[in-house]
PDB file of N, CA and C in Angstrom:
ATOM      1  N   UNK A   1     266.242 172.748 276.373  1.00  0.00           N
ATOM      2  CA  UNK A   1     265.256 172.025 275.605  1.00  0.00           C
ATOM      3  C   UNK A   1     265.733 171.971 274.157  1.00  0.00           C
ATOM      4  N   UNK A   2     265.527 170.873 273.959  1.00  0.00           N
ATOM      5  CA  UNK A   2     266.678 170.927 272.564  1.00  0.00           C
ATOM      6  C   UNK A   2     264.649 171.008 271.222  1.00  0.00           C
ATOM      7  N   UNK A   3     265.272 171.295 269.970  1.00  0.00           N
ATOM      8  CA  UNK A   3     264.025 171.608 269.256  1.00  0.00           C
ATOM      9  C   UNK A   3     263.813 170.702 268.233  1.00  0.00           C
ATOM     10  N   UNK A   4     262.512 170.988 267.758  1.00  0.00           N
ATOM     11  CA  UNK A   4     261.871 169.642 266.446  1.00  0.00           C
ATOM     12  C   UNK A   4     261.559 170.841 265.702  1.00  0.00           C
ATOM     13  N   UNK A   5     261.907 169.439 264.406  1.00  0.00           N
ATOM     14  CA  UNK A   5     261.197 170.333 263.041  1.00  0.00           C
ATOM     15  C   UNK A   5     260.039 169.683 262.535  1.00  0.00           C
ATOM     16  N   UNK A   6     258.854 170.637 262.816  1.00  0.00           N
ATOM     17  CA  UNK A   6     257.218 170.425 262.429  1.00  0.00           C
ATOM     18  C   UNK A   6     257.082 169.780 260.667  1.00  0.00           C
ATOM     19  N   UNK A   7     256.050 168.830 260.790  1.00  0.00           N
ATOM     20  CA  UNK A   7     255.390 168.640 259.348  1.00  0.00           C
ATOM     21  C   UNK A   7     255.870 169.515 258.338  1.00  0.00           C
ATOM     22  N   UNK A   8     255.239 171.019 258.623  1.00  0.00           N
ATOM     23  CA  UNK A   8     255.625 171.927 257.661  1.00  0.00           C
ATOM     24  C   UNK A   8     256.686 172.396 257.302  1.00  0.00           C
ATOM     25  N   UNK A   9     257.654 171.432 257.403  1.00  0.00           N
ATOM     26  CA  UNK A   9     259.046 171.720 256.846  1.00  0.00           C
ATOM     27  C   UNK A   9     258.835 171.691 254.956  1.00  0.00           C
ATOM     28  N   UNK A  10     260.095 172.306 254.360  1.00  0.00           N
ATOM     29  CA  UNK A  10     259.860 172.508 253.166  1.00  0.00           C
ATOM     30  C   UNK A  10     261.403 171.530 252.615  1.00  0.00           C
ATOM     31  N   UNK A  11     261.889 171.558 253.230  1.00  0.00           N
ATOM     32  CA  UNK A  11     262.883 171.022 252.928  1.00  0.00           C
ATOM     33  C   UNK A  11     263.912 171.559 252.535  1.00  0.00           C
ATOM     34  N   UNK A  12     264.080 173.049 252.570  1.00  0.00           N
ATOM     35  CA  UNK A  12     264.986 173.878 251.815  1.00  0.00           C
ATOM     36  C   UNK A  12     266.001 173.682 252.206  1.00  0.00           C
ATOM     37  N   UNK A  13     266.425 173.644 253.293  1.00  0.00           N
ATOM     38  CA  UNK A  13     268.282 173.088 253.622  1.00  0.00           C
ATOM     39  C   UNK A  13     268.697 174.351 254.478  1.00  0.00           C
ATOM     40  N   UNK A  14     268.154 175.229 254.543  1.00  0.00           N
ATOM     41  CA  UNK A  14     268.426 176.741 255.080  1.00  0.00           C
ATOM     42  C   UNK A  14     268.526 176.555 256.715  1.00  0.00           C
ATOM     43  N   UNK A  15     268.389 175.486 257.395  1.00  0.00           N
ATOM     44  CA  UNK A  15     268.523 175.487 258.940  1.00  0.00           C
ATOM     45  C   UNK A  15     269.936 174.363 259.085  1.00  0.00           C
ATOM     46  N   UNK A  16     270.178 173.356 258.285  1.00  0.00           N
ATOM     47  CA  UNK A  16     271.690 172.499 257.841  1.00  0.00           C
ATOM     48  C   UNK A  16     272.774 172.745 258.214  1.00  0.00           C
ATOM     49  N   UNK A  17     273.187 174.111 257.271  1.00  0.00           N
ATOM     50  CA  UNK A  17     274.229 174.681 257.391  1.00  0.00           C
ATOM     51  C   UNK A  17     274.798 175.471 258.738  1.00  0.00           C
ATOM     52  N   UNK A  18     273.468 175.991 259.229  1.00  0.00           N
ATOM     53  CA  UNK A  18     274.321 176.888 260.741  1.00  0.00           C
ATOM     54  C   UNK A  18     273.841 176.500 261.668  1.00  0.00           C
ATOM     55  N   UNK A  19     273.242 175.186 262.262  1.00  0.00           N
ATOM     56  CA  UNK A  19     273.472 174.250 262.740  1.00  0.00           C
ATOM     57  C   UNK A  19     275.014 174.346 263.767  1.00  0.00           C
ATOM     58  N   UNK A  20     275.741 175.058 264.641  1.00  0.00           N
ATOM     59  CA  UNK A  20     276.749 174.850 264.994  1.00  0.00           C
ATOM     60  C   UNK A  20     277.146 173.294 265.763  1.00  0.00           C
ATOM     61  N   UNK A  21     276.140 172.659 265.804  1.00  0.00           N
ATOM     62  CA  UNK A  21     276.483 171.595 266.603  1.00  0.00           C
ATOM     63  C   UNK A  21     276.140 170.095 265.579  1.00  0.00           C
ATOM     64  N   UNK A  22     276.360 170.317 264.252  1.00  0.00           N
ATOM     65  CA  UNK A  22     275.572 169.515 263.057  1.00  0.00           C
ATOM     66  C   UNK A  22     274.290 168.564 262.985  1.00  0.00           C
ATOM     67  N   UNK A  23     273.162 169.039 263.864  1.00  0.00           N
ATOM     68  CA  UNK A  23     272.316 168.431 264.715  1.00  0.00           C
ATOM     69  C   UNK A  23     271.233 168.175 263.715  1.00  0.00           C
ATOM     70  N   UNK A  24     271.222 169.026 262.706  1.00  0.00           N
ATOM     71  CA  UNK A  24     270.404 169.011 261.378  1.00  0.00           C
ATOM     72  C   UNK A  24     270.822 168.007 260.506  1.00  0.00           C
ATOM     73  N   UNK A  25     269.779 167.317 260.037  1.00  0.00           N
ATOM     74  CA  UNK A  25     270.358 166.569 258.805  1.00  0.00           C
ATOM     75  C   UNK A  25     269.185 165.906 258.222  1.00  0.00           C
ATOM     76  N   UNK A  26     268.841 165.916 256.689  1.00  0.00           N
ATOM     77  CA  UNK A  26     267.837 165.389 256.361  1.00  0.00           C
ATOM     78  C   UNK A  26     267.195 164.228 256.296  1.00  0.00           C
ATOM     79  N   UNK A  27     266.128 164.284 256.238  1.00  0.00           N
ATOM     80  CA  UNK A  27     264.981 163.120 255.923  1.00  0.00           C
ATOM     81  C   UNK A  27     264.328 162.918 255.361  1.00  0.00           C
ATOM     82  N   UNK A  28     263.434 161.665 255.453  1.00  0.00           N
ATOM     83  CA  UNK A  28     262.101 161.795 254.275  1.00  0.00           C
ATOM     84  C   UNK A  28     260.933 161.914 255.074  1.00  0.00           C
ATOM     85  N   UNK A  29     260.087 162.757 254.551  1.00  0.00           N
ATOM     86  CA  UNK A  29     260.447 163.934 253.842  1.00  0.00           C
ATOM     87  C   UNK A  29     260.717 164.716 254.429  1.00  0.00           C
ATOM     88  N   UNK A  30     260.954 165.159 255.684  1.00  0.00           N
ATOM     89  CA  UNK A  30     261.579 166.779 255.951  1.00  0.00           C
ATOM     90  C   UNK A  30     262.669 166.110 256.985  1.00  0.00           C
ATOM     91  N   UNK A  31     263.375 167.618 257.509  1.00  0.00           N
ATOM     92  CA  UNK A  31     264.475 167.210 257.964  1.00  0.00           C
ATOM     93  C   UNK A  31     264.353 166.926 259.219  1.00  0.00           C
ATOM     94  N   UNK A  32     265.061 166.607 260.453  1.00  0.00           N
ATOM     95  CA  UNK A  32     265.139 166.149 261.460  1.00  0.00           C
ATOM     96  C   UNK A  32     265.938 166.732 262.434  1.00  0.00           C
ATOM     97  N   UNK A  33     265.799 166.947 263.747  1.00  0.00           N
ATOM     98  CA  UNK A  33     267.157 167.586 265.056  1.00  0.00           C
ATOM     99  C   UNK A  33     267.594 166.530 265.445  1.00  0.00           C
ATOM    100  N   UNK A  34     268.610 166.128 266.120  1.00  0.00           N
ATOM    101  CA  UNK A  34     269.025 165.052 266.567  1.00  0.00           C
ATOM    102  C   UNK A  34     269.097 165.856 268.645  1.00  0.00           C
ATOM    103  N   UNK A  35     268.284 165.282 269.056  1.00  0.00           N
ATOM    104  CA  UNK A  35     267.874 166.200 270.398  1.00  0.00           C
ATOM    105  C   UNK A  35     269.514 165.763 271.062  1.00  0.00           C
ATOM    106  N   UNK A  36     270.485 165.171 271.297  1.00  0.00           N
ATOM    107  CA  UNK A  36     271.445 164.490 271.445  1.00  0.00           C
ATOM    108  C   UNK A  36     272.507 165.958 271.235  1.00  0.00           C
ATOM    109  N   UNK A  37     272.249 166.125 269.942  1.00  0.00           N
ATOM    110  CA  UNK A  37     273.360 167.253 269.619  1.00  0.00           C
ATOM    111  C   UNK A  37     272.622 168.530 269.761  1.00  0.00           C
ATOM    112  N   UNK A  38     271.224 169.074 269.840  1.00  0.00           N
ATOM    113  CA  UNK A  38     270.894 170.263 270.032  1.00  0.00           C
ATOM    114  C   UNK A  38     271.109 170.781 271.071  1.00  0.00           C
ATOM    115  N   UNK A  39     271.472 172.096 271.296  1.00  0.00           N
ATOM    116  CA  UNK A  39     271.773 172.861 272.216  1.00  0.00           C
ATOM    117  C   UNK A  39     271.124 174.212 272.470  1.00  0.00           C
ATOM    118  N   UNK A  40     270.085 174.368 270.979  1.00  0.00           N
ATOM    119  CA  UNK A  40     269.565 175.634 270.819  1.00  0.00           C
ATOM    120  C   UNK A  40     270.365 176.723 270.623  1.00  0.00           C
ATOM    121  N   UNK A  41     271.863 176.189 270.281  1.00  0.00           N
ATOM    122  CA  UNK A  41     272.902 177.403 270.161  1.00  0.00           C
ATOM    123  C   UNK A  41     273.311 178.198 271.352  1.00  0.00           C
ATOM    124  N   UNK A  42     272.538 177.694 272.518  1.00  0.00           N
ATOM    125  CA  UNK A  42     273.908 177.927 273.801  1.00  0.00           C
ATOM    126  C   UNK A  42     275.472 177.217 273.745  1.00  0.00           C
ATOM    127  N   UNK A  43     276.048 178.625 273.718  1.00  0.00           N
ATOM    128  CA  UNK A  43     277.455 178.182 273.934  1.00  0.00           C
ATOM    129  C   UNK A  43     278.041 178.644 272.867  1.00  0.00           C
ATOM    130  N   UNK A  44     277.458 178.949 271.330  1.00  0.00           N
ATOM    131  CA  UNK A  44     277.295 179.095 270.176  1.00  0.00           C
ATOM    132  C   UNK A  44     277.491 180.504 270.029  1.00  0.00           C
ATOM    133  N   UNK A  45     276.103 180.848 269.989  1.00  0.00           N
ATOM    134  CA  UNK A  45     275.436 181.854 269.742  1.00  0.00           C
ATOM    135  C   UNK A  45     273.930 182.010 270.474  1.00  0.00           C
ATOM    136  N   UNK A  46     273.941 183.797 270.532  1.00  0.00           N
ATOM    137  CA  UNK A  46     272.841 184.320 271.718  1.00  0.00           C
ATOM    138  C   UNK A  46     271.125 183.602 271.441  1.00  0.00           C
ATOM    139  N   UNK A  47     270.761 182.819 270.028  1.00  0.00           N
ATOM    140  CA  UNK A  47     269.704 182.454 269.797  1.00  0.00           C
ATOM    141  C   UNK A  47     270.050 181.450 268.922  1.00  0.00           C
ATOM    142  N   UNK A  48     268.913 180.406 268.702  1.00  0.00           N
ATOM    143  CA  UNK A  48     268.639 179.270 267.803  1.00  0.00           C
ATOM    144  C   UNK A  48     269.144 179.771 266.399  1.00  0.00           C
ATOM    145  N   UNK A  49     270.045 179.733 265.206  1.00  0.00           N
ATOM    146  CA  UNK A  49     270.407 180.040 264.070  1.00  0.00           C
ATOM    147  C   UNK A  49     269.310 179.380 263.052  1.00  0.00           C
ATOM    148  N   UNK A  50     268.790 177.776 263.814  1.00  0.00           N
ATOM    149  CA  UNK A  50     267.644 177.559 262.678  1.00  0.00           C
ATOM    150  C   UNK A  50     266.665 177.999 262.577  1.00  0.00           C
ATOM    151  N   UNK A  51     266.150 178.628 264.317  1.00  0.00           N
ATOM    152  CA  UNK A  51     264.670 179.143 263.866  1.00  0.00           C
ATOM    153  C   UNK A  51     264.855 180.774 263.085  1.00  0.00           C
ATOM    154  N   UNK A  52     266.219 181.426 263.083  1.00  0.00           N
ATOM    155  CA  UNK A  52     266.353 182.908 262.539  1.00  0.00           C
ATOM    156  C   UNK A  52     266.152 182.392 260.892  1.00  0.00           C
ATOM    157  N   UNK A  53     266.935 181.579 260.303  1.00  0.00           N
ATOM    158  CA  UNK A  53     266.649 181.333 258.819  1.00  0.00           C
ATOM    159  C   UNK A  53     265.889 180.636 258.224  1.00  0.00           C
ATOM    160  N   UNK A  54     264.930 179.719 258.743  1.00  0.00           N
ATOM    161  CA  UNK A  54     263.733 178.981 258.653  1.00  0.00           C
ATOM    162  C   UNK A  54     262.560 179.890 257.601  1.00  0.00           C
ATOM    163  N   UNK A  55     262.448 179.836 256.759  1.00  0.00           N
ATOM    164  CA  UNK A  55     261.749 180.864 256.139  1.00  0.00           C
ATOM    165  C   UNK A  55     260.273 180.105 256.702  1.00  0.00           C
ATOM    166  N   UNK A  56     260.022 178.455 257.064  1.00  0.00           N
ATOM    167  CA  UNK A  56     258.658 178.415 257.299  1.00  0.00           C
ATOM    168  C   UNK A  56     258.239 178.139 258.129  1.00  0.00           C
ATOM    169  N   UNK A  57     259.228 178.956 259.344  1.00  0.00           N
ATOM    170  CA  UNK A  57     258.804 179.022 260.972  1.00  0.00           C
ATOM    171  C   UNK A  57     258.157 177.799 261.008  1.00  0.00           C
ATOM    172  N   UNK A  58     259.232 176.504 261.207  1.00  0.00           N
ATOM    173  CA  UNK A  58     258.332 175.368 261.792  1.00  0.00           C
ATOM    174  C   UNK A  58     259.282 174.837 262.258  1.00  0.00           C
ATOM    175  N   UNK A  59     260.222 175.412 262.971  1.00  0.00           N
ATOM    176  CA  UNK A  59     261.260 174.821 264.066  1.00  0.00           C
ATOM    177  C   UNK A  59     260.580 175.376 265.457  1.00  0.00           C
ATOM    178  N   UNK A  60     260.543 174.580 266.065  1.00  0.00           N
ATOM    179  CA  UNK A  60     259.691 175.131 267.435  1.00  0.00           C
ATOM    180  C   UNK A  60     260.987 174.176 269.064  1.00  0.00           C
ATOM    181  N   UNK A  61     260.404 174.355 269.640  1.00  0.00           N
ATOM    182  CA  UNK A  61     261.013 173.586 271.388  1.00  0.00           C
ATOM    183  C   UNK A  61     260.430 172.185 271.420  1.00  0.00           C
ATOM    184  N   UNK A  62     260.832 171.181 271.881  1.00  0.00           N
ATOM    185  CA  UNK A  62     260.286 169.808 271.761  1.00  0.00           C
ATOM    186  C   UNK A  62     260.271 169.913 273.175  1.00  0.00           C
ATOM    187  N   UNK A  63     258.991 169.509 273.345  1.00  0.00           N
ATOM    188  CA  UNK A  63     258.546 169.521 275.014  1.00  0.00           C
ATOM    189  C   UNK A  63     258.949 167.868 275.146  1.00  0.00           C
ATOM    190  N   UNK A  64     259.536 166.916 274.737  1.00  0.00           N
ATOM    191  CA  UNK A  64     259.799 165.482 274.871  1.00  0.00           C
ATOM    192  C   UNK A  64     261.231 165.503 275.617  1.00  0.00           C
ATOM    193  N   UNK A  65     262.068 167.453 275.207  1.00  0.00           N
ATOM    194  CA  UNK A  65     263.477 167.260 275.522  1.00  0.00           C
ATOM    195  C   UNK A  65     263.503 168.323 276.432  1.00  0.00           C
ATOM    196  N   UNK A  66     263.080 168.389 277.424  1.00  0.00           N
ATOM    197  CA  UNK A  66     263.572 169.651 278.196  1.00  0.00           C
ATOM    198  C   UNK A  66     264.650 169.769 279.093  1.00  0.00           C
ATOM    199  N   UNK A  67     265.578 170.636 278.906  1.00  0.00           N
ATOM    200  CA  UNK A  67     266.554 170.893 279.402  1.00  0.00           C
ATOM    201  C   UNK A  67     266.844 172.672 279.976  1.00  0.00           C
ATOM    202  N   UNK A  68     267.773 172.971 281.095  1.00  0.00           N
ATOM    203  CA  UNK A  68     268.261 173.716 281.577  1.00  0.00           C
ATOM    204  C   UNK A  68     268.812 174.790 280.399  1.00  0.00           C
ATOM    205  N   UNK A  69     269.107 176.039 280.349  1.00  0.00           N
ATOM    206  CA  UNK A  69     270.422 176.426 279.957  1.00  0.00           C
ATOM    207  C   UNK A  69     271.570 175.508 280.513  1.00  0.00           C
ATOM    208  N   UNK A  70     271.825 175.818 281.541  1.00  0.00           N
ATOM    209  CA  UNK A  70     272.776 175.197 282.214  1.00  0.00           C
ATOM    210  C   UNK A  70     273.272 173.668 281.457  1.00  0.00           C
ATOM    211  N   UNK A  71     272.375 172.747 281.339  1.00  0.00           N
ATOM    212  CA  UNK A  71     272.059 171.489 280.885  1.00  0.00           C
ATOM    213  C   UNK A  71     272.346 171.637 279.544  1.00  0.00           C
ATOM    214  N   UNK A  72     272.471 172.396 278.616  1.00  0.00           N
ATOM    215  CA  UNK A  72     273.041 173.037 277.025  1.00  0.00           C
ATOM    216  C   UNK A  72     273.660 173.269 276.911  1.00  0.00           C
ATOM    217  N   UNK A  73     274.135 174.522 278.133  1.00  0.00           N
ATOM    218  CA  UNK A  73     275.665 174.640 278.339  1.00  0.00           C
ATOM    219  C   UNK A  73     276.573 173.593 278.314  1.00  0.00           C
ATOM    220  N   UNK A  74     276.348 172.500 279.005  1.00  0.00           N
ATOM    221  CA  UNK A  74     277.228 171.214 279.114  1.00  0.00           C
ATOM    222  C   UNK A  74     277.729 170.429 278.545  1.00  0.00           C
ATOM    223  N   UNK A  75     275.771 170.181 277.512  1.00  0.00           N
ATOM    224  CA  UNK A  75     275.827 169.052 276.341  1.00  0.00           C
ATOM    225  C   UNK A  75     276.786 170.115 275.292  1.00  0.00           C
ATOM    226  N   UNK A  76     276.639 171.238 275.069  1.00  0.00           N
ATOM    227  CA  UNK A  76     277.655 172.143 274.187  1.00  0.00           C
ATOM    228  C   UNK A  76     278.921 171.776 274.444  1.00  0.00           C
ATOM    229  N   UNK A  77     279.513 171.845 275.703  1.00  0.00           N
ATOM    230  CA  UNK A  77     280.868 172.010 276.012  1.00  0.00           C
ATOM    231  C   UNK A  77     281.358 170.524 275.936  1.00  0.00           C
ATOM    232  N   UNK A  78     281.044 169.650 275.918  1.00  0.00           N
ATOM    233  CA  UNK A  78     281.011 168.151 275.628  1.00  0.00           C
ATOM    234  C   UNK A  78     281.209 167.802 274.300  1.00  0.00           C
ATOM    235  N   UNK A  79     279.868 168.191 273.354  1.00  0.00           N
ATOM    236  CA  UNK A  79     279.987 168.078 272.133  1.00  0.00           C
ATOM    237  C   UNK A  79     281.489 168.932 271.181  1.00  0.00           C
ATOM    238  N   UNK A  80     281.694 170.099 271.711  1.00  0.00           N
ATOM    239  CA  UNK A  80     283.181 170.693 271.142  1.00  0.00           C
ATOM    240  C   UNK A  80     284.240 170.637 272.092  1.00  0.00           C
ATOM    241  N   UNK A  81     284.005 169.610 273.240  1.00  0.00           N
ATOM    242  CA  UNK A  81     285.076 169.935 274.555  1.00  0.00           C
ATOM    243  C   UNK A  81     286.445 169.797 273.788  1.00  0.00           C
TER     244      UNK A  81
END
């Protein structure tokens, strides 16, 4: 299930950078996932890197994208194959 960033984004830039799959990128006004490149950091790393530095916990799961591990695993290994 790849994830969205809620209203209450602040805009700080703090989920951008470790992003391993560059899926982050801003907007007006807050920033945006691109469900295409999210992976939730399978393949990456053991957890989501944006929801650990998010200071305003408003990265959540987008129930619009649900996917497998397995199915993350893939789109991962694709996206850096």
């Amino acid at each position: 299930m790849a994830l969205i960033i809620l209203d209450t984004c602040t805009a700080c830039d703090a989920c951008r950078p470790v992003c391993p799959n560059e899926a982050i990128s801003a907007a007006d006004p807050i920033y945006i996932i691109d469900p295409d490149r999210c992976t939730e950091c399978v393949g990456a790393e053991d957890e989501p890197q944006c929801k650990l530095v998010c200071p305003a916990d408003c990265i959540v799961q987008d129930p619009d994208h649900v996917e497998t591990p397995e199915q993350l695993q893939a789109k991962y290994d694709a996206l850096h194959g």
